[in-house]
Protein backbone atom coordinates (compact mmCIF):
# COMPACT_ATOMS: atom_id res chain seq x y z
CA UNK A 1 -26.46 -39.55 32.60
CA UNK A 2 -24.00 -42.22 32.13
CA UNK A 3 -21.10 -43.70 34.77
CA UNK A 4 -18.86 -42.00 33.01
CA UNK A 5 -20.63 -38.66 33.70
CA UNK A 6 -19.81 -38.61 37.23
CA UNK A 7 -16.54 -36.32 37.34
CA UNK A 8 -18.37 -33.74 35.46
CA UNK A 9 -21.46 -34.05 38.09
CA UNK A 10 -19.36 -33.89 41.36
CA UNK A 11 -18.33 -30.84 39.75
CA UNK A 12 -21.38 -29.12 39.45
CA UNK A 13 -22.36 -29.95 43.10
CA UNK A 14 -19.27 -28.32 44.06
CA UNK A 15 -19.89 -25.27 42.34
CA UNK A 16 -23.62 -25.58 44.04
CA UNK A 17 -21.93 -25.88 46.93
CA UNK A 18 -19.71 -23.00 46.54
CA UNK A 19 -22.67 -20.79 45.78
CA UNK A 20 -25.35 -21.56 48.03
CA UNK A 21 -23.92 -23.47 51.00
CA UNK A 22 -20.57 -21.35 51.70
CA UNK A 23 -18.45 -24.27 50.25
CA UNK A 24 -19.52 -26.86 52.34
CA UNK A 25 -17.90 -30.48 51.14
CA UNK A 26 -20.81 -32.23 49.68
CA UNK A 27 -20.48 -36.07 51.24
CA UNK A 28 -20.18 -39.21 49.14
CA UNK A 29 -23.63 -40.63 50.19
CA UNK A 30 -25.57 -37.10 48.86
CA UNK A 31 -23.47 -37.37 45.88
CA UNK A 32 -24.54 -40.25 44.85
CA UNK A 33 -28.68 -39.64 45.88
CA UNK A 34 -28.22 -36.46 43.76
CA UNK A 35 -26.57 -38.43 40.78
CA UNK A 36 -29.30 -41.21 41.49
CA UNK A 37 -32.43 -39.20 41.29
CA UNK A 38 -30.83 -37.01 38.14
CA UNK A 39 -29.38 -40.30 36.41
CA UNK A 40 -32.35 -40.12 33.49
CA UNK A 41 -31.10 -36.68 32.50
CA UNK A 42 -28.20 -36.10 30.12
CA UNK A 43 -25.55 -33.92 31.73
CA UNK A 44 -25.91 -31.73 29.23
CA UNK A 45 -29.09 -30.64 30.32
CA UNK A 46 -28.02 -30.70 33.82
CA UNK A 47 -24.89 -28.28 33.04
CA UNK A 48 -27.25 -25.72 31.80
CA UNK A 49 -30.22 -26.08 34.82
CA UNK A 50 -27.32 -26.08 37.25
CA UNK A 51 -25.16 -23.13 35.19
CA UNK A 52 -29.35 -21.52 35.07
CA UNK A 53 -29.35 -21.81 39.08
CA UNK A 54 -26.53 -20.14 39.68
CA UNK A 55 -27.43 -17.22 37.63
CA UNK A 56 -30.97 -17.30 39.40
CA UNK A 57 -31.13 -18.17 42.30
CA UNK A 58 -31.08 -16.39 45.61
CA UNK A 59 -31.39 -19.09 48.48
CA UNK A 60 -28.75 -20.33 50.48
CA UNK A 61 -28.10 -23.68 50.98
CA UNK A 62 -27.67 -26.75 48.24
CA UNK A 63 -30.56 -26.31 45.68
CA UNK A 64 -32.59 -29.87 46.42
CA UNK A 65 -32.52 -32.83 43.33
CA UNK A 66 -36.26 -31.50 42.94
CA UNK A 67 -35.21 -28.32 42.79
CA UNK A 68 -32.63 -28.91 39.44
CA UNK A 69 -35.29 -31.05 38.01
CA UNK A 70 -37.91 -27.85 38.08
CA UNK A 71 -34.96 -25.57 36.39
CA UNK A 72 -34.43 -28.79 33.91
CA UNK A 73 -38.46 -28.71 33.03
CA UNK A 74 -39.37 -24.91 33.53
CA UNK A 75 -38.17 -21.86 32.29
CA UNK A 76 -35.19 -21.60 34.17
CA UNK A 77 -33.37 -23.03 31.03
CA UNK A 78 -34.91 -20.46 28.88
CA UNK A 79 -33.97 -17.53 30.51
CA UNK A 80 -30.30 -18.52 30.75
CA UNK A 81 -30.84 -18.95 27.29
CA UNK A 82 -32.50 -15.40 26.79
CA UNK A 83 -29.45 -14.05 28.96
CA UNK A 84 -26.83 -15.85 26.36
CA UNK A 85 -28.73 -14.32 23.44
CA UNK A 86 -29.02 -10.88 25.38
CA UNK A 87 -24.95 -11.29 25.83
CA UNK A 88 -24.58 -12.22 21.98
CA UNK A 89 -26.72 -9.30 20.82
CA UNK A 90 -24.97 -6.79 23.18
CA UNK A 91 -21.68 -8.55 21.65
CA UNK A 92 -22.53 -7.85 17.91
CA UNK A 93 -23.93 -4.34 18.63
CA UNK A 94 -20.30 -3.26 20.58
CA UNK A 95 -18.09 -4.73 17.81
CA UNK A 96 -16.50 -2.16 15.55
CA UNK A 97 -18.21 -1.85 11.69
CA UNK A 98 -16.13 -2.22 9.08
């Protein structure tokens, strides 16, 4: 990630947050561990483990920096992806033939 990456990740810890850990504010000082230990990941690829994780998972409380890591590095990226291709199949197959 870069410094200029930041707005993007507070936002994704707030939608963690809203999730998993009923909206709690997520302090300054975990902000920046999270952004510290994820900083040699493109937000890109954080986006989609984080937008993965919320499709996924079922624990309460803020998913831990290891925890995003494991859905950046394991399948949890390819079965959001699965799910979006699912979506675009079921998309194609309910549009009208002309």
């Amino acid at each position: 990630m870069k410094s200029e990456d930041i707005k993007i990740f507070n936002e994704l810890l707030i939608q963690l947050s809203e999730v998993f850990d009923d909206g709690k504010e997520v302090s300054e000082s975990k902000a920046v561990i999270y952004f510290n230990v994820l900083a040699n990941y493109p937000i890109g690829k954080i986006e989609t483990a984080v937008n993965a994780l919320l499709k996924t998972r079922v624990y309460p409380g803020l998913p831990k920096p290891a925890e995003i890591i494991q859905a950046l590095c394991s399948g949890y990226e390819e079965m959001a992806a699965r799910e979006n291709r699912e979506l675009l199949i079921k998309e194609l197959q309910e549009r009208p033939r002309s």
